[in-house]
N, C-alpha and C. Protein backbone atom coordinates (compact mmCIF):
# COMPACT_ATOMS: atom_id res chain seq x y z
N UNK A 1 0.82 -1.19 0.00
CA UNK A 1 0.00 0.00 0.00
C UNK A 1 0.87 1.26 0.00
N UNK A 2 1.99 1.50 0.75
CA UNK A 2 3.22 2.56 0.90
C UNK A 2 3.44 2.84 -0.60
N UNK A 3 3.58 1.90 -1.47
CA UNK A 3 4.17 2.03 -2.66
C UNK A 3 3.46 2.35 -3.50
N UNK A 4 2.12 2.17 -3.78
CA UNK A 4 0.74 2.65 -4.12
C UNK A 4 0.56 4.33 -3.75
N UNK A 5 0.48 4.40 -2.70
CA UNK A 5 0.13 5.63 -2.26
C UNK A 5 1.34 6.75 -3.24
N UNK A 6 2.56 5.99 -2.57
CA UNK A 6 3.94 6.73 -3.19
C UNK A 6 3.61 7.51 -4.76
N UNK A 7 3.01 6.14 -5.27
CA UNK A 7 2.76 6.17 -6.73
C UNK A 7 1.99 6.93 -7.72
N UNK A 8 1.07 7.04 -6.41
CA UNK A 8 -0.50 8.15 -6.88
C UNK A 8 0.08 9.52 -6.54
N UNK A 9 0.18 10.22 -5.86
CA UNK A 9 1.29 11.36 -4.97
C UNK A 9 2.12 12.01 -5.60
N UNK A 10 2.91 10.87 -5.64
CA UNK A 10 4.24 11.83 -6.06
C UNK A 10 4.04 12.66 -7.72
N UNK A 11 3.57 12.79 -8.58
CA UNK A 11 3.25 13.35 -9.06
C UNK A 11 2.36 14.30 -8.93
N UNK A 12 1.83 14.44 -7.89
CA UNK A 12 1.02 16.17 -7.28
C UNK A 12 1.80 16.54 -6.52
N UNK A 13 3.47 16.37 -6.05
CA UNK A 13 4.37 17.23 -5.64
C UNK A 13 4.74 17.98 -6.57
N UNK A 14 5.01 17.23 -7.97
CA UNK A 14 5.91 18.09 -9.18
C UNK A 14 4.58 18.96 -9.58
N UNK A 15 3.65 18.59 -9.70
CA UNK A 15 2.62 20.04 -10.20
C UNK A 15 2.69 20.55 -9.27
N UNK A 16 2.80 20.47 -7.92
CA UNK A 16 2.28 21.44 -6.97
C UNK A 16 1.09 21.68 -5.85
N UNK A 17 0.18 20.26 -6.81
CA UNK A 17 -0.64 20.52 -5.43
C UNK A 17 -0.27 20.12 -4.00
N UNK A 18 0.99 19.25 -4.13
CA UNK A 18 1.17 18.92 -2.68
C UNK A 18 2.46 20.08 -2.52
N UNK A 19 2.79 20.45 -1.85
CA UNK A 19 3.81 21.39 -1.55
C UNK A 19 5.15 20.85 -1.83
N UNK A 20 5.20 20.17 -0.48
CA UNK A 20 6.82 19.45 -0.36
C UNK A 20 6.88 18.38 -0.12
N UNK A 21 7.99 17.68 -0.21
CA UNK A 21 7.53 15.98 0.17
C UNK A 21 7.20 15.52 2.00
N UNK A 22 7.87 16.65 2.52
CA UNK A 22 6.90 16.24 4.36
C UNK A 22 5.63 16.02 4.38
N UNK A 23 4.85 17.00 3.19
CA UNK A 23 3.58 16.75 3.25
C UNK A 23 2.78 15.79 2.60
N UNK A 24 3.94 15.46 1.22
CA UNK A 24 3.15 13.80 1.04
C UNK A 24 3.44 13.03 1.63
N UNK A 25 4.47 12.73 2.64
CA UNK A 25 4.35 11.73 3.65
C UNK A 25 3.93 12.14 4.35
N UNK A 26 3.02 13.27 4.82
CA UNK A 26 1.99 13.06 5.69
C UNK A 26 0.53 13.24 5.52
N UNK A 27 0.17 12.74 3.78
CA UNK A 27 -0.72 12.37 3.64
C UNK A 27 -0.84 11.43 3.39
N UNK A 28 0.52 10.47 2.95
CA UNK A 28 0.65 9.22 3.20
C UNK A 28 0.12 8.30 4.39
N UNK A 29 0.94 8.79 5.39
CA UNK A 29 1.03 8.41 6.62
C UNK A 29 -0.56 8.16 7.63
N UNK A 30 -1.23 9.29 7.18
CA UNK A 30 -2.45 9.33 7.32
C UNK A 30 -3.92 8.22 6.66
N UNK A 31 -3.21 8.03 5.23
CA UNK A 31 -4.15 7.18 4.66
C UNK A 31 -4.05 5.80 5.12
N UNK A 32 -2.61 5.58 5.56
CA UNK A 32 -2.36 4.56 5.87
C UNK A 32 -2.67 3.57 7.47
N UNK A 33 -2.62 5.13 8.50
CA UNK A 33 -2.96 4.79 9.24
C UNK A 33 -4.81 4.83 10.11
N UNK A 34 -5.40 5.28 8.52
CA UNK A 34 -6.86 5.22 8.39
C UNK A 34 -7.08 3.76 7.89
N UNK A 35 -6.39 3.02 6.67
CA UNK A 35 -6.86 1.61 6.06
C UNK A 35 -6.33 0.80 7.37
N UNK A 36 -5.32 0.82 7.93
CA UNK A 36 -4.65 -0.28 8.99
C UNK A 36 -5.07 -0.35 10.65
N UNK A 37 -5.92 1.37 10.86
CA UNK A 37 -6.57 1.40 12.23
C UNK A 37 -5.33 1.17 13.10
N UNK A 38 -4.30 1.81 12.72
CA UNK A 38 -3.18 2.08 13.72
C UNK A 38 -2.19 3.39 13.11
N UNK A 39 -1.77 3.72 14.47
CA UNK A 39 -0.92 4.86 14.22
C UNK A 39 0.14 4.72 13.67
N UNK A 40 0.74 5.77 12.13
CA UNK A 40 2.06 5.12 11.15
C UNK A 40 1.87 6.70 11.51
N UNK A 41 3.49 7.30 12.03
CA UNK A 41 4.17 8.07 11.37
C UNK A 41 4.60 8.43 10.18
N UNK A 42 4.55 9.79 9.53
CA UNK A 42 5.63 10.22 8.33
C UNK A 42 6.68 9.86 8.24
N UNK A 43 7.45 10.24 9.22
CA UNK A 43 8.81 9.26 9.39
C UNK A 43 9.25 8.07 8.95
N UNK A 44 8.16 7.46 9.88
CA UNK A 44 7.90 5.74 9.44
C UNK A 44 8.17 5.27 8.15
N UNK A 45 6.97 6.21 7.76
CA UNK A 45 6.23 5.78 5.94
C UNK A 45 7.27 6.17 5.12
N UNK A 46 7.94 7.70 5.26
CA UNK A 46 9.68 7.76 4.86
C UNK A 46 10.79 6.92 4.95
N UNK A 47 10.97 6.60 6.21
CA UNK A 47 11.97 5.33 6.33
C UNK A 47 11.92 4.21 5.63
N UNK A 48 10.77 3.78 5.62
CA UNK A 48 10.64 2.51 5.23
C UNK A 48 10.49 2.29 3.62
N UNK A 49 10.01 3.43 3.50
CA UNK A 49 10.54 3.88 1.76
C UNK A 49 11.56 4.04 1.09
N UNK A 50 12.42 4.83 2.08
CA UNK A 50 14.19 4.55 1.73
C UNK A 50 14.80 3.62 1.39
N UNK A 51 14.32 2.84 2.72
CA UNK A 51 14.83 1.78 2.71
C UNK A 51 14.16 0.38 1.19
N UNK A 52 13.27 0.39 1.29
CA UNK A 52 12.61 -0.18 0.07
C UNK A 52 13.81 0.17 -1.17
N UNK A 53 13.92 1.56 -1.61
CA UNK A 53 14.26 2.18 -2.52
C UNK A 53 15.52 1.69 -2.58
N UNK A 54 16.12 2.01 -1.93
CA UNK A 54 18.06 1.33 -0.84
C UNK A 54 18.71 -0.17 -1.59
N UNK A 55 17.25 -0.74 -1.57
CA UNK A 55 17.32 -2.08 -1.89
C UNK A 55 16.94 -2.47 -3.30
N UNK A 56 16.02 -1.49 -3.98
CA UNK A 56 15.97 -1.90 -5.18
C UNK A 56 17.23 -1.33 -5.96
N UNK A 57 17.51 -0.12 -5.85
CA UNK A 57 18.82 0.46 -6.52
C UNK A 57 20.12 -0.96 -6.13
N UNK A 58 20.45 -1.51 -4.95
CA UNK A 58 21.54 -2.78 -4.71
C UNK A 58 20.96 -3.62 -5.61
N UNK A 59 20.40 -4.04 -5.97
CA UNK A 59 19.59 -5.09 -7.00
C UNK A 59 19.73 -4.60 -8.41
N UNK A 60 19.13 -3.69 -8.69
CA UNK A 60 19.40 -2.76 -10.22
C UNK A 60 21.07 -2.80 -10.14
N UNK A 61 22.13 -2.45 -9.42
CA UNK A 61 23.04 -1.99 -9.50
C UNK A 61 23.89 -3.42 -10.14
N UNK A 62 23.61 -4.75 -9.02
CA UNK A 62 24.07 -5.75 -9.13
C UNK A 62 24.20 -6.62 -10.01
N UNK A 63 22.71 -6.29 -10.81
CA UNK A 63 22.05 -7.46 -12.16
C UNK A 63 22.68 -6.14 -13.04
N UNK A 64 23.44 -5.27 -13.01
CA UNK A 64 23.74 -4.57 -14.44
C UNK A 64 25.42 -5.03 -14.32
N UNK A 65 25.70 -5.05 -13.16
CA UNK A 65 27.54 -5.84 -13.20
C UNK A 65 27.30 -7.15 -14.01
N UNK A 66 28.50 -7.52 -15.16
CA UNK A 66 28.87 -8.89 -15.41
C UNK A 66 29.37 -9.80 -14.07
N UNK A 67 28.96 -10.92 -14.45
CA UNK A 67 30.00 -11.68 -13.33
C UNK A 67 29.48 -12.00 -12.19
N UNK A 68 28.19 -11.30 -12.03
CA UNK A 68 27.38 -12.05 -10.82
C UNK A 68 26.02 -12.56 -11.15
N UNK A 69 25.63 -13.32 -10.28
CA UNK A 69 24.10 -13.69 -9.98
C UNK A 69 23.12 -12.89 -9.91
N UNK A 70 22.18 -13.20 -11.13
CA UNK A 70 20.91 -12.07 -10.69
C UNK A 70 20.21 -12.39 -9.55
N UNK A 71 19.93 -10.81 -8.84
CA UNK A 71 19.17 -10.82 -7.74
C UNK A 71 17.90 -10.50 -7.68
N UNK A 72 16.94 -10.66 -7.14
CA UNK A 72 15.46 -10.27 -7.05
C UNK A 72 15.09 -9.42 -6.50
N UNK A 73 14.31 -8.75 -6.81
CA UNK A 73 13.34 -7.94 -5.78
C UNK A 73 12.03 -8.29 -5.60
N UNK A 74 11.17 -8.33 -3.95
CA UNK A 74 9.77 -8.62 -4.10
C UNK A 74 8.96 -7.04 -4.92
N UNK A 75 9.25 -6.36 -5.04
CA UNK A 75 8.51 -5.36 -5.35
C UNK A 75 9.02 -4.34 -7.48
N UNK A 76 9.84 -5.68 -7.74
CA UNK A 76 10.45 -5.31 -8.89
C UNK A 76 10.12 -4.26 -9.89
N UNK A 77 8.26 -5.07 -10.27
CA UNK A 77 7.88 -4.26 -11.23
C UNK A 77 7.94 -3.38 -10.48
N UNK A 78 7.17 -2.67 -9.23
CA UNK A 78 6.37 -1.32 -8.97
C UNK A 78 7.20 -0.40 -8.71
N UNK A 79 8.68 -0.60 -8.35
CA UNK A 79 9.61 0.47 -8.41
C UNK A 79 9.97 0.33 -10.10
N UNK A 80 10.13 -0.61 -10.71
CA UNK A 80 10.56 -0.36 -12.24
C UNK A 80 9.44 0.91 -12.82
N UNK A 81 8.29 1.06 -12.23
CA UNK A 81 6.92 1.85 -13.15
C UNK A 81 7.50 3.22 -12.40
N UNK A 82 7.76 3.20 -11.04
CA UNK A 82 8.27 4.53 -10.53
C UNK A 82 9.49 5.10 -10.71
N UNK A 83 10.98 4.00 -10.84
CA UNK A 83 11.91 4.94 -11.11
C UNK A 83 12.73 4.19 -12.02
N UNK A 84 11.94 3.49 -13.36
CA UNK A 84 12.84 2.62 -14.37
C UNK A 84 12.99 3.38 -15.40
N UNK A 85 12.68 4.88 -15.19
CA UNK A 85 13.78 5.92 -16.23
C UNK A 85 14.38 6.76 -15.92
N UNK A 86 14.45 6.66 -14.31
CA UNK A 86 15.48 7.92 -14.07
C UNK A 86 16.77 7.01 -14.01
N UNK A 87 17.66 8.21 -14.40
CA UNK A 87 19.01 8.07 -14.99
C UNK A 87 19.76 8.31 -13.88
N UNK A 88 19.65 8.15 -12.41
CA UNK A 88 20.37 7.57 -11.66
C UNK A 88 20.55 5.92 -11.00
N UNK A 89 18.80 5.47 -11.60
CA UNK A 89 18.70 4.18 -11.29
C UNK A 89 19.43 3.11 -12.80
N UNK A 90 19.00 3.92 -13.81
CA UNK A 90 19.55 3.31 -15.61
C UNK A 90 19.79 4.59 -16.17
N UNK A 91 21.32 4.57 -15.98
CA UNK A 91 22.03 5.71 -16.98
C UNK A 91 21.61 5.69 -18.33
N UNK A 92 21.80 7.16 -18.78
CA UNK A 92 21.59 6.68 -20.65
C UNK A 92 23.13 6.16 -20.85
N UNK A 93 24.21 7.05 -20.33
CA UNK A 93 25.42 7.07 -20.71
C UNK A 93 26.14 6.29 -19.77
N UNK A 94 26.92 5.45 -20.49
CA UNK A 94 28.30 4.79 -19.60
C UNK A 94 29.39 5.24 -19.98
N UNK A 95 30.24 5.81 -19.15
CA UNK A 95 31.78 6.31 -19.56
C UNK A 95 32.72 5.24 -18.95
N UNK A 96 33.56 4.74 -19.57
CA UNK A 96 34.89 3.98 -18.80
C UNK A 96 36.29 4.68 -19.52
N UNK A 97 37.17 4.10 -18.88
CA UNK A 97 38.24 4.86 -19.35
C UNK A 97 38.41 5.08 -21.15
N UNK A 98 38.22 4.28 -21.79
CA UNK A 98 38.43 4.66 -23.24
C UNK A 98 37.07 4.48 -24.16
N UNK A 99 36.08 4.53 -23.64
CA UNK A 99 35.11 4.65 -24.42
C UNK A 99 34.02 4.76 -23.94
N UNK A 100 32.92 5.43 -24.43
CA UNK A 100 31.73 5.45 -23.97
C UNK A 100 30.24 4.71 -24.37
N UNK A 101 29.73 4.19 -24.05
CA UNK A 101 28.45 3.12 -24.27
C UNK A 101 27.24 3.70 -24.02
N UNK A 102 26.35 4.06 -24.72
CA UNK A 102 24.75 4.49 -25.01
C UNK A 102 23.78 3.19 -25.52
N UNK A 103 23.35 2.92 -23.98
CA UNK A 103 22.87 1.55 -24.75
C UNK A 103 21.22 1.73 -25.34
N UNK A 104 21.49 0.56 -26.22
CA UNK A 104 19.59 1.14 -27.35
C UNK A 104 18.94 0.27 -26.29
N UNK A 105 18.59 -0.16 -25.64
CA UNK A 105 17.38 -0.45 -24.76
C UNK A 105 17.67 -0.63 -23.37
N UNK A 106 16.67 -0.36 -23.17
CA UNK A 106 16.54 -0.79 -21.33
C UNK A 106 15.76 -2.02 -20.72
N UNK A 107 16.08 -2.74 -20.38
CA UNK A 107 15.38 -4.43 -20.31
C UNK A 107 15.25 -4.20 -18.51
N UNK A 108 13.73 -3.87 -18.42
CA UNK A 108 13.64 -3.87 -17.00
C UNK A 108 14.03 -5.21 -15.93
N UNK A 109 13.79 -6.09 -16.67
CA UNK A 109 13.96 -7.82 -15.75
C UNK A 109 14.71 -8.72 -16.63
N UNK A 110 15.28 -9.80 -15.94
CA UNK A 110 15.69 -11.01 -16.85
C UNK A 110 14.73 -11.24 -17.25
N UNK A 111 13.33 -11.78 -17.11
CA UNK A 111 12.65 -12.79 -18.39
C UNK A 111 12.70 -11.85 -19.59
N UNK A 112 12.63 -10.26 -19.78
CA UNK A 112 12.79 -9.42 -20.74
C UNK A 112 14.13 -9.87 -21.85
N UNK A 113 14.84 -9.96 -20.66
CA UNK A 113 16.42 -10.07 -21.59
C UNK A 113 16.61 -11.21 -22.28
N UNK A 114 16.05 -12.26 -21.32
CA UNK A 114 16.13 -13.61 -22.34
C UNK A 114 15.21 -13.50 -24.02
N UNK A 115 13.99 -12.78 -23.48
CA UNK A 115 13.29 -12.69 -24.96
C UNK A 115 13.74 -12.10 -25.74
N UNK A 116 14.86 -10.98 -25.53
CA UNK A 116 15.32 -10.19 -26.14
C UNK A 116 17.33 -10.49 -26.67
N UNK A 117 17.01 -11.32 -26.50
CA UNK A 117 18.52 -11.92 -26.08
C UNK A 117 19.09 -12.10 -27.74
N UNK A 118 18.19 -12.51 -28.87
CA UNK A 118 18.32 -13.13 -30.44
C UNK A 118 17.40 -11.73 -31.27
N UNK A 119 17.54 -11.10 -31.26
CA UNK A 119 17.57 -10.20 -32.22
C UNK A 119 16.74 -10.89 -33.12
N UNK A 120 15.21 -10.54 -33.85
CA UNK A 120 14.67 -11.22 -35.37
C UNK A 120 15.52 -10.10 -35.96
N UNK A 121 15.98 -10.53 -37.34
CA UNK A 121 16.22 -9.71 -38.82
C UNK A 121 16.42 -10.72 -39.33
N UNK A 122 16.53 -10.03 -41.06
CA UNK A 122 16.16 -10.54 -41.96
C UNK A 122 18.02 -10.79 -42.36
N UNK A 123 18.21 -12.59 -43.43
CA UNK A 123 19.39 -12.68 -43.77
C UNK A 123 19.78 -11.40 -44.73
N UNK A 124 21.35 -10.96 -44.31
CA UNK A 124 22.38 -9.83 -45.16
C UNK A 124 22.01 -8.76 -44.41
N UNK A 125 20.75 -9.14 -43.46
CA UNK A 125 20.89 -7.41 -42.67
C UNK A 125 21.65 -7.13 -41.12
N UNK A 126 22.41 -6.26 -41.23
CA UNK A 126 23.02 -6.10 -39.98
C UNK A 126 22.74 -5.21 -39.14
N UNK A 127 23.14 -6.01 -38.30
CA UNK A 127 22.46 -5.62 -36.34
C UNK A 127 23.91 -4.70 -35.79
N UNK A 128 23.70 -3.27 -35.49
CA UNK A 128 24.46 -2.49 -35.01
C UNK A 128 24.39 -2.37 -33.71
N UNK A 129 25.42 -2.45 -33.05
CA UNK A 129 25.85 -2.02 -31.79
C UNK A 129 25.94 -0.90 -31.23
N UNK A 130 25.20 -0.54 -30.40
CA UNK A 130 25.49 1.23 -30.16
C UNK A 130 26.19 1.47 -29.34
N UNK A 131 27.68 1.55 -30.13
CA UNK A 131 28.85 2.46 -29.05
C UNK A 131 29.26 3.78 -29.76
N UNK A 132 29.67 3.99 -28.82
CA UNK A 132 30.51 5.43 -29.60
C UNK A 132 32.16 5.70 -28.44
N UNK A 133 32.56 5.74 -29.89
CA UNK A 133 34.11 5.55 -29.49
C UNK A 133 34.36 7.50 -28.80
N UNK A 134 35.56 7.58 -28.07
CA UNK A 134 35.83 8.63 -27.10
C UNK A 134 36.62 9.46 -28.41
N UNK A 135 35.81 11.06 -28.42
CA UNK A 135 36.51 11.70 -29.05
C UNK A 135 38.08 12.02 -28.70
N UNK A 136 39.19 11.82 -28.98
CA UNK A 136 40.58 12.07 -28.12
C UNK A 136 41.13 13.45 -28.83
N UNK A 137 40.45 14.01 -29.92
CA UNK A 137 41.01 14.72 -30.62
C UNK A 137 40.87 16.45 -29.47
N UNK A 138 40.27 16.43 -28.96
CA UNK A 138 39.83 17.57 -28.18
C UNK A 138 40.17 17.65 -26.91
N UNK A 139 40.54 16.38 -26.54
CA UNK A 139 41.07 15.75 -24.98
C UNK A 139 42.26 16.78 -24.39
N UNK A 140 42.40 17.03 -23.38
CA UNK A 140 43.61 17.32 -22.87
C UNK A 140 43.98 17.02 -21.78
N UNK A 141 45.28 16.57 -22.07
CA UNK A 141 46.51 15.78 -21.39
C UNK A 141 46.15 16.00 -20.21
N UNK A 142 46.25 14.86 -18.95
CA UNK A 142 46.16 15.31 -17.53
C UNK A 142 47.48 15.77 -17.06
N UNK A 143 47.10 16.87 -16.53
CA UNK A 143 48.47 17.95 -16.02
C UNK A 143 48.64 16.65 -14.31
N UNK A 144 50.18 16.78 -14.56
CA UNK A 144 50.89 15.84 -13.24
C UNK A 144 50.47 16.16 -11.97
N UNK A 145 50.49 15.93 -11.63
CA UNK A 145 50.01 16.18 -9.78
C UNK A 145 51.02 16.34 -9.34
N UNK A 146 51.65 17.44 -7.69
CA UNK A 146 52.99 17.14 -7.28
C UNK A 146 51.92 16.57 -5.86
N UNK A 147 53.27 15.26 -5.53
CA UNK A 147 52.93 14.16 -4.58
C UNK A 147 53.81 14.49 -3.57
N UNK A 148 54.81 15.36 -3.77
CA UNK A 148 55.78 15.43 -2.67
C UNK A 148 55.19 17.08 -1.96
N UNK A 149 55.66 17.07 -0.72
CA UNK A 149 55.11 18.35 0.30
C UNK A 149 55.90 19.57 -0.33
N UNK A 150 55.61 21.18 -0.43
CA UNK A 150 56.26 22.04 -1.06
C UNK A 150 57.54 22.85 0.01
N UNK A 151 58.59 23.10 -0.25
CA UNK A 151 59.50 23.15 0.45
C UNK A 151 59.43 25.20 0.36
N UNK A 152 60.18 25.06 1.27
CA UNK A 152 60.50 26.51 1.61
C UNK A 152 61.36 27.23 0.37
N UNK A 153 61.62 28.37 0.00
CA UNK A 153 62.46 28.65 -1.04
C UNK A 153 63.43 28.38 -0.60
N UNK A 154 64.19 28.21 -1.22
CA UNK A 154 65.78 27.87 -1.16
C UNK A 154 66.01 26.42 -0.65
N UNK A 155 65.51 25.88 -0.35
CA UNK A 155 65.27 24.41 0.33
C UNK A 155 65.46 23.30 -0.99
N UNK A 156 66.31 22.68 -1.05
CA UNK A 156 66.14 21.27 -1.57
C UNK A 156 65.92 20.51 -0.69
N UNK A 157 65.66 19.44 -1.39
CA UNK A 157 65.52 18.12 -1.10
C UNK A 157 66.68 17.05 -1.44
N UNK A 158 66.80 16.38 -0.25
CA UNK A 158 68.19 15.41 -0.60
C UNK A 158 67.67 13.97 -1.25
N UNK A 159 68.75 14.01 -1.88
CA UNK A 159 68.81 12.91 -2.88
C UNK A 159 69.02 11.63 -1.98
N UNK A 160 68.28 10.50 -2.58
CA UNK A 160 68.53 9.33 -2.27
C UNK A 160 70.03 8.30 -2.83
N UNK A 161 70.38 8.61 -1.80
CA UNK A 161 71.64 7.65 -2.43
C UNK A 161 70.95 6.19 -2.40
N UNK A 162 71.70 5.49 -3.91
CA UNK A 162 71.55 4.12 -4.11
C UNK A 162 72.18 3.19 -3.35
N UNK A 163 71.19 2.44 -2.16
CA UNK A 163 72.18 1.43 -1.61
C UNK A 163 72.95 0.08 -2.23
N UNK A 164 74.01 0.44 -2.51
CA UNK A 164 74.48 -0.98 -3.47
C UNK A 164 74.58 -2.50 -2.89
N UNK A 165 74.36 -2.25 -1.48
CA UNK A 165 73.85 -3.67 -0.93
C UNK A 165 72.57 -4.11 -1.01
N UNK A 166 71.66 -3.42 -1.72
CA UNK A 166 70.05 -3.78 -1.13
C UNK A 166 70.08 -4.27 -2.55
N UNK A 167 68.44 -4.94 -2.53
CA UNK A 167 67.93 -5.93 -2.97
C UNK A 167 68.01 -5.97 -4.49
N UNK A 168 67.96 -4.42 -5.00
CA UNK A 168 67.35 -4.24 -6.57
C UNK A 168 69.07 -4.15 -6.93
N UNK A 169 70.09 -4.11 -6.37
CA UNK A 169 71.36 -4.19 -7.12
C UNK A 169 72.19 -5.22 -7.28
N UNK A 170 72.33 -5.77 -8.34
CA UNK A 170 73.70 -7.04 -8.78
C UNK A 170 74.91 -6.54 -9.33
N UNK A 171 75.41 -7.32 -8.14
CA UNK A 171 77.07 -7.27 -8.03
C UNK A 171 77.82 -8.06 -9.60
N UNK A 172 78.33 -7.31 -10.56
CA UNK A 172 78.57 -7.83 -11.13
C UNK A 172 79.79 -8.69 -11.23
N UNK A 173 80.14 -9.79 -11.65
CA UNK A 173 81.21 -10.77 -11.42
C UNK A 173 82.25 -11.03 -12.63
């Protein structure tokens, strides 16, 4: 019911009829503790929403890594209908170090992905991949970092003498 309510609501914050979100959780909080005939805090109905939320994002986060086990959620679809296009839960864009990835669909669940897994087309027609390679032409060079502490003027720093007994030197014969 929390997630229901959430669902109906939160879109009369962004128009405006509800003010701010204290006050849809505390018209939340209210409906809820009218259907259940017990007292639910805002708080409550907040917390426990977080936390809901907390857990579907660890799940979204997990089933988009290679290399592990998909995980479940009991409430999969109804957060997928509430936050399966914002672009903190499914980026449009992936950046890694040398290239960037815009992927063409968003597959809310595994049974999606399996159906979607074989591509139909027709023979001689080809199936494109949507990457896009990192412009480097515009890039600029990362300026060095200094790692050592800045000395007073006139101040060097002493040199490391090479110990010719230690490990990285052979005695030649």
């Amino acid at each position: 019911m929390l997630i229901y309510l959430y669902k109906e609501n939160k879109p009369k914050v962004a128009s405006g009829y509800i003010k701010t979100m204290k006050r849809l959780w505390e018209i939340i909080a209210r409906e809820m503790s009218n259907a259940f005939k017990i007292t639910i805090s805002p708080a409550e109905c907040e917390n426990k929403f977080r936390v809901l939320e907390r857990s579907y994002k660890k799940v979204v986060d997990n089933n988009n890594k290679t290399g592990r086990a998909a995980k479940a959620f009991e409430y999969q679809t109804e957060f997928d209908e509430i936050f399966g296009k914002k672009a903190n839960y499914r980026p449009l864009l992936l950046l890694t170090d040398n290239e960037s990835i815009v992927p063409t669909k968003v597959v809310p669940n595994l049974r999606d992905a399996r159906e979607d897994a074989m591509p139909s087309h027709e023979e001689g027609e080809e199936i494109v991949i949507s990457l896009v390679e990192e412009d480097n032409s515009q890039a600029q060079e990362p300026q060095p970092t200094i790692s050592t502490p800045m000395l007073a003027p006139g101040m060097k720093r002493k040199r490391r003498n090479a110990n010719r007994d230690g490990p990285f030197y052979k005695k030649k014969e």
